[in-house]
C-alpha atoms as a PDB file:
ATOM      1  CA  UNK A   1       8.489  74.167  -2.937  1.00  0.00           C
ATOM      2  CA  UNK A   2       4.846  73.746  -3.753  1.00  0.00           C
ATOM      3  CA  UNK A   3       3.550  73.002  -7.206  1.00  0.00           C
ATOM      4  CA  UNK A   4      -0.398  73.355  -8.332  1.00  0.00           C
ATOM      5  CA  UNK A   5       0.240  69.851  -9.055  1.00  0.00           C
ATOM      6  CA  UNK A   6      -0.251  66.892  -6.518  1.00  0.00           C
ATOM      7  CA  UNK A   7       1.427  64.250  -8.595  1.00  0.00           C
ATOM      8  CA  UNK A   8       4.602  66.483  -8.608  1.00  0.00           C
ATOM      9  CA  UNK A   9       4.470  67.962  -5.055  1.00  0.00           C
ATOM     10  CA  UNK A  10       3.975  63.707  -4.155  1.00  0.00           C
ATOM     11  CA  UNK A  11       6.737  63.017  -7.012  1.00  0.00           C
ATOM     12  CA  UNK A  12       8.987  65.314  -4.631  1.00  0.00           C
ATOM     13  CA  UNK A  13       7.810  64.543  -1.096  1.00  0.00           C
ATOM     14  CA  UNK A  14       8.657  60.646  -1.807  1.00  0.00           C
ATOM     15  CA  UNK A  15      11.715  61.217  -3.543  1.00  0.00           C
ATOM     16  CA  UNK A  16      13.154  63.828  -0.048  1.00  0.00           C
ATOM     17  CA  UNK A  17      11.798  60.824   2.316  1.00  0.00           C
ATOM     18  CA  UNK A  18      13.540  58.087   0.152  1.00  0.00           C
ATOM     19  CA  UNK A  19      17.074  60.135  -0.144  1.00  0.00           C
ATOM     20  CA  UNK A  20      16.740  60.722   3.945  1.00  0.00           C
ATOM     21  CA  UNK A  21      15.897  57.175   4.458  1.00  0.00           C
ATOM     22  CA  UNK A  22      19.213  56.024   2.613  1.00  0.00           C
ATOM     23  CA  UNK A  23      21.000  58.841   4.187  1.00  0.00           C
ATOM     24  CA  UNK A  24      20.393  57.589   7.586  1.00  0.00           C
ATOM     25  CA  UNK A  25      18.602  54.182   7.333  1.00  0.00           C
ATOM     26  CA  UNK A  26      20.618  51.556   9.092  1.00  0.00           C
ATOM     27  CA  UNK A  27      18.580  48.316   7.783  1.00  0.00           C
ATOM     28  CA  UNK A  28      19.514  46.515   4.042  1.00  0.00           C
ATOM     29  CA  UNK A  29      15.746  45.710   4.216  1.00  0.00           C
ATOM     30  CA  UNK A  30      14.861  49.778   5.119  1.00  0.00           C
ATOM     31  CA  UNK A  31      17.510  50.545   2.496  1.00  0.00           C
ATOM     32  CA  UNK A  32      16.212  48.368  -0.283  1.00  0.00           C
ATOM     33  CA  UNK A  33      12.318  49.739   0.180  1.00  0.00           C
ATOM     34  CA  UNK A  34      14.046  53.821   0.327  1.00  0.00           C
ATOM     35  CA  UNK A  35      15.410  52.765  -3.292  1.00  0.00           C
ATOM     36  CA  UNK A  36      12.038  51.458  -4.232  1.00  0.00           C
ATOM     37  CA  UNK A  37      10.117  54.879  -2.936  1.00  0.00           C
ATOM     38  CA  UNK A  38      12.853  56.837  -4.785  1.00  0.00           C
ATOM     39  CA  UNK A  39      12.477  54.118  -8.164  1.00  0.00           C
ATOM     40  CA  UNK A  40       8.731  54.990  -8.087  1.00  0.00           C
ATOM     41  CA  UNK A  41       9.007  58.977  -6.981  1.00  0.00           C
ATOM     42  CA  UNK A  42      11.453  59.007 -10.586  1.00  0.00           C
ATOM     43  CA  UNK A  43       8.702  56.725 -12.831  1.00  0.00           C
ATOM     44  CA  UNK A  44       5.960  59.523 -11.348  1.00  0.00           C
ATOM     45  CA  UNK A  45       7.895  62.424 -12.381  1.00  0.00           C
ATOM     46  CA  UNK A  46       8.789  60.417 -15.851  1.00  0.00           C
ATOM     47  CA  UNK A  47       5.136  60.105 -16.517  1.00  0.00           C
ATOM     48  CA  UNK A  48       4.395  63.286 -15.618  1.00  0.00           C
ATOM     49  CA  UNK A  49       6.919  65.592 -17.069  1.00  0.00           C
ATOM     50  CA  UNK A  50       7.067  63.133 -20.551  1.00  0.00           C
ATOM     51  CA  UNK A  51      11.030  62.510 -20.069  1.00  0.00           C
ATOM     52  CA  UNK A  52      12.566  59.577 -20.318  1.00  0.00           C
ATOM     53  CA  UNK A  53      12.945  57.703 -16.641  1.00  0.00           C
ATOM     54  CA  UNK A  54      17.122  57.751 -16.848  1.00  0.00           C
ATOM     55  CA  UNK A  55      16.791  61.794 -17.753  1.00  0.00           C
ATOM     56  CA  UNK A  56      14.530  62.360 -14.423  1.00  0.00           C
ATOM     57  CA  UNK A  57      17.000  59.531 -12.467  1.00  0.00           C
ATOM     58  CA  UNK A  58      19.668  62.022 -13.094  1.00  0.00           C
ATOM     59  CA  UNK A  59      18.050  65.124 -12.900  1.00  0.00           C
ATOM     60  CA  UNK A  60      16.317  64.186  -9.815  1.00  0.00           C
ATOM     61  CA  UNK A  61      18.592  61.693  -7.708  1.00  0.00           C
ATOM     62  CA  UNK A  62      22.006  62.844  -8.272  1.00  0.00           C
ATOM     63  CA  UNK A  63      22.170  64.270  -4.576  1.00  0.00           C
ATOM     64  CA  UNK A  64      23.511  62.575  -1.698  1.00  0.00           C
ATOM     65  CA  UNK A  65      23.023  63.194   2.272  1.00  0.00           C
ATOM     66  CA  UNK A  66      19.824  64.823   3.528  1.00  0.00           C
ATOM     67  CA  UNK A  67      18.155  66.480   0.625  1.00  0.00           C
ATOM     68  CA  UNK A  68      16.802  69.745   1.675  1.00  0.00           C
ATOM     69  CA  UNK A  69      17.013  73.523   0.069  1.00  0.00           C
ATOM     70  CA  UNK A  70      19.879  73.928   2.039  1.00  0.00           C
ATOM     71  CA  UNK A  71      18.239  76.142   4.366  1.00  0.00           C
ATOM     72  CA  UNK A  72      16.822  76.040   8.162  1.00  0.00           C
ATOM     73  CA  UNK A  73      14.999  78.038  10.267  1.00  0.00           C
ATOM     74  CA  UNK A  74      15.108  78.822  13.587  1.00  0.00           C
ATOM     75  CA  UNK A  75      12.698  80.131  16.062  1.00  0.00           C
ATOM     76  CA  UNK A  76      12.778  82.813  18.590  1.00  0.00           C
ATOM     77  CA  UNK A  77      10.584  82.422  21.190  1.00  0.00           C
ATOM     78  CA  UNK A  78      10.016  84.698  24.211  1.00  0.00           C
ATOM     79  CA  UNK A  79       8.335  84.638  27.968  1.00  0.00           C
ATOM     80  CA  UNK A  80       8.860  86.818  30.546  1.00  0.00           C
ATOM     81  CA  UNK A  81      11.712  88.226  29.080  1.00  0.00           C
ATOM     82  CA  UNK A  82      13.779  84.784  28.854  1.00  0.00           C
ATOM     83  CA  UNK A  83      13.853  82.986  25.662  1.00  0.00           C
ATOM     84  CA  UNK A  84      13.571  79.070  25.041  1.00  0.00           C
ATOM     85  CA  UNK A  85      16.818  77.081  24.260  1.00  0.00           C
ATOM     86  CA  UNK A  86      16.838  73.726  23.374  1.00  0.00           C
ATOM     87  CA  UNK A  87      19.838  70.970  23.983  1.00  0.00           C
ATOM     88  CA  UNK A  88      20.728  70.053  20.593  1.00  0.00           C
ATOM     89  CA  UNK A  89      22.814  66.339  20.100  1.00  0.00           C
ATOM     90  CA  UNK A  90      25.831  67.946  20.126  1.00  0.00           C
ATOM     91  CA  UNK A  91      24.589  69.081  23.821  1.00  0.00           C
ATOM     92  CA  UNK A  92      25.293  72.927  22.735  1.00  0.00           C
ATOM     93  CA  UNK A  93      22.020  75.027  23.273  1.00  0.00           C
ATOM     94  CA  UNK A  94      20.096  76.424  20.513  1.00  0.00           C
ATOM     95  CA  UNK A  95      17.147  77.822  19.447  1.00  0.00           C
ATOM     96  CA  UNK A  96      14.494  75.499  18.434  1.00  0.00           C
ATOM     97  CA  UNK A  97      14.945  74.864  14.723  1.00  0.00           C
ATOM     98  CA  UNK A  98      16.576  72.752  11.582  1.00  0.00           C
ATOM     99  CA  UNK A  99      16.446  72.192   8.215  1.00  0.00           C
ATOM    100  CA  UNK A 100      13.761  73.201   5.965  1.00  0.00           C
ATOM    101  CA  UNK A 101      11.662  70.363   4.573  1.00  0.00           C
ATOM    102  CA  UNK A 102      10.824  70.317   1.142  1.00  0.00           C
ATOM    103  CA  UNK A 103       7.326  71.443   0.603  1.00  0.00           C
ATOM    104  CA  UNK A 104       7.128  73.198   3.661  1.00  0.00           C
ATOM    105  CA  UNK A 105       6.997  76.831   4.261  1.00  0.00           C
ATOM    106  CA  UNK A 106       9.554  78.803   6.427  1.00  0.00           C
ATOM    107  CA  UNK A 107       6.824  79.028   8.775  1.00  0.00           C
ATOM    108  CA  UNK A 108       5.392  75.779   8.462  1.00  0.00           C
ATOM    109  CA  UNK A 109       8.847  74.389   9.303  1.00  0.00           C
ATOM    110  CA  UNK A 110       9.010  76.711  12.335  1.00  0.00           C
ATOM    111  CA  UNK A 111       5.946  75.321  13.422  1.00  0.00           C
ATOM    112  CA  UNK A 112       7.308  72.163  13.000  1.00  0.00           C
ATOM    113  CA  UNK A 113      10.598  72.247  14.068  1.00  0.00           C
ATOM    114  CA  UNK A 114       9.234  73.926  17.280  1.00  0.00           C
ATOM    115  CA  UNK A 115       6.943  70.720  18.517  1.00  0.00           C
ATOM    116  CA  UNK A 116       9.334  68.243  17.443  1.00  0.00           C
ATOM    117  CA  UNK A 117      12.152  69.931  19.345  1.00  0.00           C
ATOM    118  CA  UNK A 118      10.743  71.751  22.423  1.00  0.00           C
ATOM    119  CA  UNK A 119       7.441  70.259  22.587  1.00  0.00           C
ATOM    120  CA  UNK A 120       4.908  73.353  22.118  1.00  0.00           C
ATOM    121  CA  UNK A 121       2.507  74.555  19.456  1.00  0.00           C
ATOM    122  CA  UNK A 122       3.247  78.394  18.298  1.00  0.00           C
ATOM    123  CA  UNK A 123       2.255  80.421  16.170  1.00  0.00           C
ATOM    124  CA  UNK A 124       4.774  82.278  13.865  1.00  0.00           C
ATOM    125  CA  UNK A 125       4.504  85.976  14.205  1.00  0.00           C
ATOM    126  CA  UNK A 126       7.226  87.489  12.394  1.00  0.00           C
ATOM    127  CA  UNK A 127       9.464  86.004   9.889  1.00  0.00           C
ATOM    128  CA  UNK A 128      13.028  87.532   9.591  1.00  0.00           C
ATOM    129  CA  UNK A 129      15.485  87.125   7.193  1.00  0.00           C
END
């Protein structure tokens, strides 16, 4: 979800990294800087939206586990009439894909999801849904 504000779209960006990095951080030191990013993601949204900081700390950091729309993509890629699996951790094949990232497109996450996962650059054709 893009804004036509930087300060917010940041506001969000840093507070998605920070809840990630205490979801799966393994480090008290890594752990302890996540809260800071998240501390400092709330005080940017607090000066921005004019609420008070403990309003915007509950609004905005009451989830737990990866925060994402609850959503992911996957992509469906074809050659030669075969089409590309990838071995996910649970070693069960799949198509190349995974949770959406906040401010990123469904395409954009294809895109992304794609290189991180199989290793190649596409380009999204069709979106289905």
């Amino acid at each position: 979800m893009k804004t036509n504000d930087k300060l917010i779209d940041w506001a969000i960006e840093l507070q998605s990294l920070a809840q990630a990095g205490l979801t799966y951080g393994k480090d008290t030191f890594d752990k302890e800087r996540y809260q800071k990013i998240r501390e400092i993601s709330v005080e940017m949204m607090s000066e921005k939206s004019g609420l008070p900081i403990n309003k915007v700390k509950n609004l905005f950091c009451n989830e737990v586990g990866y925060q994402t729309p609850k959503i992911a993509t996957r992509t469906a890629i074809f050659k030669d009439e075969k089409i590309l699996l990838v071995k996910e951790n649970n070693n069960r094949w799949s198509l190349p894909g995974g949770w959406c990232e906040v401010n990123l497109s469904v395409e954009e996450n294809c895109i992304k999801e794609t290189k991180e996962e199989a290793g190649i650059n596409i380009k999204v054709e069709n979106i289905l849904t």
